[in-house]
PDB file of N, CA and C in Angstrom:
ATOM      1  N   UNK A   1      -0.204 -75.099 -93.449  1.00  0.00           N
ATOM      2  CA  UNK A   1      -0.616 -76.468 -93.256  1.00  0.00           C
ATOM      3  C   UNK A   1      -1.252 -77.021 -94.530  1.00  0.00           C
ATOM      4  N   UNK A   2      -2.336 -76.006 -94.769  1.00  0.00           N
ATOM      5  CA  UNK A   2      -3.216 -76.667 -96.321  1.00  0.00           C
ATOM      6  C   UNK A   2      -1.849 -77.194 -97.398  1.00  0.00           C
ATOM      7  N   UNK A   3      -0.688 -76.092 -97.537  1.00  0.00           N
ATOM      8  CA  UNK A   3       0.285 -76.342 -98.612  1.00  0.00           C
ATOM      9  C   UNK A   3       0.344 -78.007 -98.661  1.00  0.00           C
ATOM     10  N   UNK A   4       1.163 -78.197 -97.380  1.00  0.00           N
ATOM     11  CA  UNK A   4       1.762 -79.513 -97.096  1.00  0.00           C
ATOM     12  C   UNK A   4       0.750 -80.771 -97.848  1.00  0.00           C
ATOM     13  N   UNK A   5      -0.326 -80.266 -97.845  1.00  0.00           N
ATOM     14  CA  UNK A   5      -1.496 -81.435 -98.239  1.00  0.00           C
ATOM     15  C   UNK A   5      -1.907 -81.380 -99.792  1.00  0.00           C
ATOM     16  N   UNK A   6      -1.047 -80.067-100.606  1.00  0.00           N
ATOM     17  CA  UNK A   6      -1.173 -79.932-101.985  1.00  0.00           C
ATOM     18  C   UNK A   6      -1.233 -81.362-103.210  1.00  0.00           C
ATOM     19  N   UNK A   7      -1.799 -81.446-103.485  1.00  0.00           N
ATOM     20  CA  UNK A   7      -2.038 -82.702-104.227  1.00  0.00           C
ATOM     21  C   UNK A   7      -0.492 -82.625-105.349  1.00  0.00           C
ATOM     22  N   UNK A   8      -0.409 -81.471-105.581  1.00  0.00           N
ATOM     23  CA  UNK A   8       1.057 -81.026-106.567  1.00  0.00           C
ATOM     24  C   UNK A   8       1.643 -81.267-105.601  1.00  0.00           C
ATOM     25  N   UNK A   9       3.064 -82.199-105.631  1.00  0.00           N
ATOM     26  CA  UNK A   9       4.086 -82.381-104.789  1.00  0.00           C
ATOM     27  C   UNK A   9       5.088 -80.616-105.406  1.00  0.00           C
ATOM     28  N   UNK A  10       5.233 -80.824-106.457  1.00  0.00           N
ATOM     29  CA  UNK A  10       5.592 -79.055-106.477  1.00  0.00           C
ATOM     30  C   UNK A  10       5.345 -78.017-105.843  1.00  0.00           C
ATOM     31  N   UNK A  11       3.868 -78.230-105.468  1.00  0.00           N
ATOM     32  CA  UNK A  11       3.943 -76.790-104.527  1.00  0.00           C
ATOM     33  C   UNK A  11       3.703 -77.284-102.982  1.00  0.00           C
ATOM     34  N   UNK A  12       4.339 -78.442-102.940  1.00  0.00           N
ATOM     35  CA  UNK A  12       4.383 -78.408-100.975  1.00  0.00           C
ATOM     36  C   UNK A  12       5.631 -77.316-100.798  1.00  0.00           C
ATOM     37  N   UNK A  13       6.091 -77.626 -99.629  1.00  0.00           N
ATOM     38  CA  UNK A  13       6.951 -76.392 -98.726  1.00  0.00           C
ATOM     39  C   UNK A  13       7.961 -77.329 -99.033  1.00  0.00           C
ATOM     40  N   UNK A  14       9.330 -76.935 -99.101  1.00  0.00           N
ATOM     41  CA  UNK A  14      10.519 -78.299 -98.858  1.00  0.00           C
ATOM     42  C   UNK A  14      10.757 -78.251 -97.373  1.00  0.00           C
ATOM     43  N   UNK A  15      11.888 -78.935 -96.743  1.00  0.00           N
ATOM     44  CA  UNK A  15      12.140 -78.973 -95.390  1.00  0.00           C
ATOM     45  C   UNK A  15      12.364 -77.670 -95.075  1.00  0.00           C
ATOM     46  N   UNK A  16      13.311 -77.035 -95.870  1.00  0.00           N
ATOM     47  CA  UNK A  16      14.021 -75.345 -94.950  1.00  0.00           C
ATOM     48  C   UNK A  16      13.135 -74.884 -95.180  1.00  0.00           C
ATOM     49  N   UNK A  17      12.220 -74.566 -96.049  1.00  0.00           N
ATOM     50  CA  UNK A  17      10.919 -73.787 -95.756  1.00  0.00           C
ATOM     51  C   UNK A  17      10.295 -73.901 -94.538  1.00  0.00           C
ATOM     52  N   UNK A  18       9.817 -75.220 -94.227  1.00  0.00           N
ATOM     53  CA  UNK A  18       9.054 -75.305 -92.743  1.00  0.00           C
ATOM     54  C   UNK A  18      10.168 -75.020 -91.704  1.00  0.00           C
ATOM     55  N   UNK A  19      11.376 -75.393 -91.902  1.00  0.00           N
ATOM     56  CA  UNK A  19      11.938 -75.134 -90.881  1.00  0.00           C
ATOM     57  C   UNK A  19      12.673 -73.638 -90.353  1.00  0.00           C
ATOM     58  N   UNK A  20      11.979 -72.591 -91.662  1.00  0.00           N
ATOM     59  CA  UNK A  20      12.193 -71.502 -91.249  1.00  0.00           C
ATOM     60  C   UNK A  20      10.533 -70.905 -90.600  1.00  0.00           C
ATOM     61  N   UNK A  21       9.724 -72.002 -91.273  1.00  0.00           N
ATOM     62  CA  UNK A  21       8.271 -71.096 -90.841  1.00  0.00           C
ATOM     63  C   UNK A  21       8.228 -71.401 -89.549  1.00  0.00           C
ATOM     64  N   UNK A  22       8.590 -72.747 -88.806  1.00  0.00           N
ATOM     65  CA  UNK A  22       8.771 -73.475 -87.519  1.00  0.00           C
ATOM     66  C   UNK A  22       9.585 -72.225 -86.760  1.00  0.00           C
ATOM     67  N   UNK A  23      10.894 -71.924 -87.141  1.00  0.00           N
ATOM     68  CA  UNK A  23      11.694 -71.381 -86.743  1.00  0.00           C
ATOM     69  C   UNK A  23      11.328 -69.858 -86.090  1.00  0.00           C
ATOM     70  N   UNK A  24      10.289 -69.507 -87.036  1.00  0.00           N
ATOM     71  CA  UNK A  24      10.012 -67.778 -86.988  1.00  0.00           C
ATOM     72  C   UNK A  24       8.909 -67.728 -86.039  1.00  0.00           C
ATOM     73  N   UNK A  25       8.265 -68.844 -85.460  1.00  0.00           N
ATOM     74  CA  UNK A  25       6.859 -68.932 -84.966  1.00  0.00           C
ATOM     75  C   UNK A  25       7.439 -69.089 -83.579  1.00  0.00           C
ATOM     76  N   UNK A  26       8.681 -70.097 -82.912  1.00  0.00           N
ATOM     77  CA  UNK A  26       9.705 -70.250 -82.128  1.00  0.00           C
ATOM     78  C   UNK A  26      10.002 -68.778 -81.847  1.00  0.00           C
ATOM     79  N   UNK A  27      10.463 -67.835 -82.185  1.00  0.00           N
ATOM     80  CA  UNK A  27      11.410 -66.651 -81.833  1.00  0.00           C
ATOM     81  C   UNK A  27       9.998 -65.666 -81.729  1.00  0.00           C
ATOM     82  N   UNK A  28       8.793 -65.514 -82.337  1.00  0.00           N
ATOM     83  CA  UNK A  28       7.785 -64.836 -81.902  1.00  0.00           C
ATOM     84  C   UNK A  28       7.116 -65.049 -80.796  1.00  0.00           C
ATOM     85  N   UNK A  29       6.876 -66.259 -80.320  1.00  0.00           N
ATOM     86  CA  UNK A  29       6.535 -67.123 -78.900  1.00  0.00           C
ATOM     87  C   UNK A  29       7.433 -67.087 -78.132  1.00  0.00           C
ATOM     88  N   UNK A  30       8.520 -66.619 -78.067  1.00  0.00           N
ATOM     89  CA  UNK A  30       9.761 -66.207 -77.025  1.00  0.00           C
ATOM     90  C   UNK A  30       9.650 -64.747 -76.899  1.00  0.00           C
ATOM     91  N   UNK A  31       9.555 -64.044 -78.275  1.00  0.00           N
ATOM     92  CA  UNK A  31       9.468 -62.404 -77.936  1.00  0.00           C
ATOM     93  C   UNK A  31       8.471 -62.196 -77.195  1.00  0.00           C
ATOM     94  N   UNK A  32       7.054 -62.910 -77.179  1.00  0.00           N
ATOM     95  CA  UNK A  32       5.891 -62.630 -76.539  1.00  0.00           C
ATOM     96  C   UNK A  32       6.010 -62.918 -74.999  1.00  0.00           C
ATOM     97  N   UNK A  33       6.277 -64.411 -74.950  1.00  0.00           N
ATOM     98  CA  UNK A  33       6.858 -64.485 -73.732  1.00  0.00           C
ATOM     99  C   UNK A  33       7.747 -63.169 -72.811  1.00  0.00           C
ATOM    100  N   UNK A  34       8.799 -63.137 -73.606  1.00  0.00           N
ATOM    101  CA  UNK A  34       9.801 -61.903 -72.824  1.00  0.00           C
ATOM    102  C   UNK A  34       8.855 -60.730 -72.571  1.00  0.00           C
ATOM    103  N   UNK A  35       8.088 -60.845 -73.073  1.00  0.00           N
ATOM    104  CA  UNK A  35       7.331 -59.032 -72.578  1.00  0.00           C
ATOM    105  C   UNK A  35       7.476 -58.707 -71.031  1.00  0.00           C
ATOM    106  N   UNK A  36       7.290 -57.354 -70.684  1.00  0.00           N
ATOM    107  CA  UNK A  36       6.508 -57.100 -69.961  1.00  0.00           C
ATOM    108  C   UNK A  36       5.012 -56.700 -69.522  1.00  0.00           C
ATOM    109  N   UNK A  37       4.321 -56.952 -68.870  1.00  0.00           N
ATOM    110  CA  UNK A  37       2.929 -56.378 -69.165  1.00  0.00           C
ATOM    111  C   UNK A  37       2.611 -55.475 -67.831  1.00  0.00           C
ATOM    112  N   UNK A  38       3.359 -53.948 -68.145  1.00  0.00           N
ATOM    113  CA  UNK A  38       2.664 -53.323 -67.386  1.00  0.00           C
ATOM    114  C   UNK A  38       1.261 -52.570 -67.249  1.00  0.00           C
ATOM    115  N   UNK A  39       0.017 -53.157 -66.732  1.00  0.00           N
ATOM    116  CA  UNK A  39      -0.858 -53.533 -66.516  1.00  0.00           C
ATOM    117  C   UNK A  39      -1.122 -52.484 -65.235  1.00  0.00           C
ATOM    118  N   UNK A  40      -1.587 -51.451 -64.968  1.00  0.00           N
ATOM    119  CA  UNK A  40      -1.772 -51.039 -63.514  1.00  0.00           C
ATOM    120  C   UNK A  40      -3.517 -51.061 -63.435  1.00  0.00           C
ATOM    121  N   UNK A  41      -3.865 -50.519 -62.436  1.00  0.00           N
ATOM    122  CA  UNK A  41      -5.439 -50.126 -61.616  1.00  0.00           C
ATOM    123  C   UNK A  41      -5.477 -48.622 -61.806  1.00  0.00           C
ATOM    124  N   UNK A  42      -6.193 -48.134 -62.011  1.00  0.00           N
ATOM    125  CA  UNK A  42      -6.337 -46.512 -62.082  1.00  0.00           C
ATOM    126  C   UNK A  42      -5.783 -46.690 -59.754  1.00  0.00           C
ATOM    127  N   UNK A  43      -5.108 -45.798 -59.497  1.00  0.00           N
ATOM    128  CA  UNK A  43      -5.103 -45.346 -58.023  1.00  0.00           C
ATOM    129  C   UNK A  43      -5.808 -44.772 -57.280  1.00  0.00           C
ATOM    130  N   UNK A  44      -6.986 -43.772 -58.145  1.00  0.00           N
ATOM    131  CA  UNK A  44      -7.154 -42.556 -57.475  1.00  0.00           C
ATOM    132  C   UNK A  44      -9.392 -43.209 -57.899  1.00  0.00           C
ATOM    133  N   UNK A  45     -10.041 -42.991 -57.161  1.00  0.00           N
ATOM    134  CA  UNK A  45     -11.581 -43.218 -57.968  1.00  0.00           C
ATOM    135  C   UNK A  45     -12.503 -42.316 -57.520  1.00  0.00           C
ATOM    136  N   UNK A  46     -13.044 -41.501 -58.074  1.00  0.00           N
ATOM    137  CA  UNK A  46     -14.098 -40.836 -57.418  1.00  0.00           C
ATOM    138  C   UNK A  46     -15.032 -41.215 -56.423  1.00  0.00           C
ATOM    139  N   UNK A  47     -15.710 -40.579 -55.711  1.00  0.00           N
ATOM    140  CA  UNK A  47     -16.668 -41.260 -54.970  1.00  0.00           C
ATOM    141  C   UNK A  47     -18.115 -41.662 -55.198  1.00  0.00           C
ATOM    142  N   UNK A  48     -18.265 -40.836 -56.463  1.00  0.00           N
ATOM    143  CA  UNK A  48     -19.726 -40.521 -57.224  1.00  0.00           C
ATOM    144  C   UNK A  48     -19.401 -40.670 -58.244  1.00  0.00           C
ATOM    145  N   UNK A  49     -18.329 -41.758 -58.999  1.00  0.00           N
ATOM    146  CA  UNK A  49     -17.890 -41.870 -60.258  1.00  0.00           C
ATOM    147  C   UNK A  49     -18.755 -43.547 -60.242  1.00  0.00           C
ATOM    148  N   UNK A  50     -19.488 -44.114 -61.188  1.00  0.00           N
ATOM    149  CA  UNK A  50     -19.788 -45.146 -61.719  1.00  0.00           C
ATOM    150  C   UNK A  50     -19.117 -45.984 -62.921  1.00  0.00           C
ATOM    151  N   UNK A  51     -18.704 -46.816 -62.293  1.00  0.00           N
ATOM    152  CA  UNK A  51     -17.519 -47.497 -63.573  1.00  0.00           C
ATOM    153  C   UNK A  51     -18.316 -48.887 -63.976  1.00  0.00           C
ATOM    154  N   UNK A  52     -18.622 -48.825 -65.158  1.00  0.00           N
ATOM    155  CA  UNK A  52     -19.426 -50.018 -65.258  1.00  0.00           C
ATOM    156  C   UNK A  52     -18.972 -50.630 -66.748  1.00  0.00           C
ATOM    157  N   UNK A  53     -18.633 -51.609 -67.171  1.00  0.00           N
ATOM    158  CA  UNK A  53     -18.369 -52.343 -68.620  1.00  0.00           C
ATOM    159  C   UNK A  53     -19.791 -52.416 -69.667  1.00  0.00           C
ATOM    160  N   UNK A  54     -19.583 -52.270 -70.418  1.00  0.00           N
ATOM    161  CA  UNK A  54     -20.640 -51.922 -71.744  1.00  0.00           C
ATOM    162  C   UNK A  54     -20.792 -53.140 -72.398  1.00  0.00           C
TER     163      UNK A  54
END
């Protein structure tokens, strides 16, 4: 983003530049999407086990 605002018109991005950085950000937000998230619960818990977050 900062590039685009370069006071040097030389070092902005040209179009296929953004439209590959656009492009690659598109196909990573789809791979993420496609996941799966297997995610389980432990099944089994002691009875005298204390589970507490830190």
């Amino acid at each position: 983003m900062r590039n685009c605002w370069n006071s040097d018109v030389r070092s902005r991005p040209n179009a296929y530049t953004l439209y590959e950085k656009f492009n690659s950000w598109i196909e990573y937000s789809e791979a993420f999407e496609d996941m799966e998230w297997n995610i389980t619960e432990p099944s089994i818990y002691h009875r005298k086990a204390v589970y507490t977050s830190r």
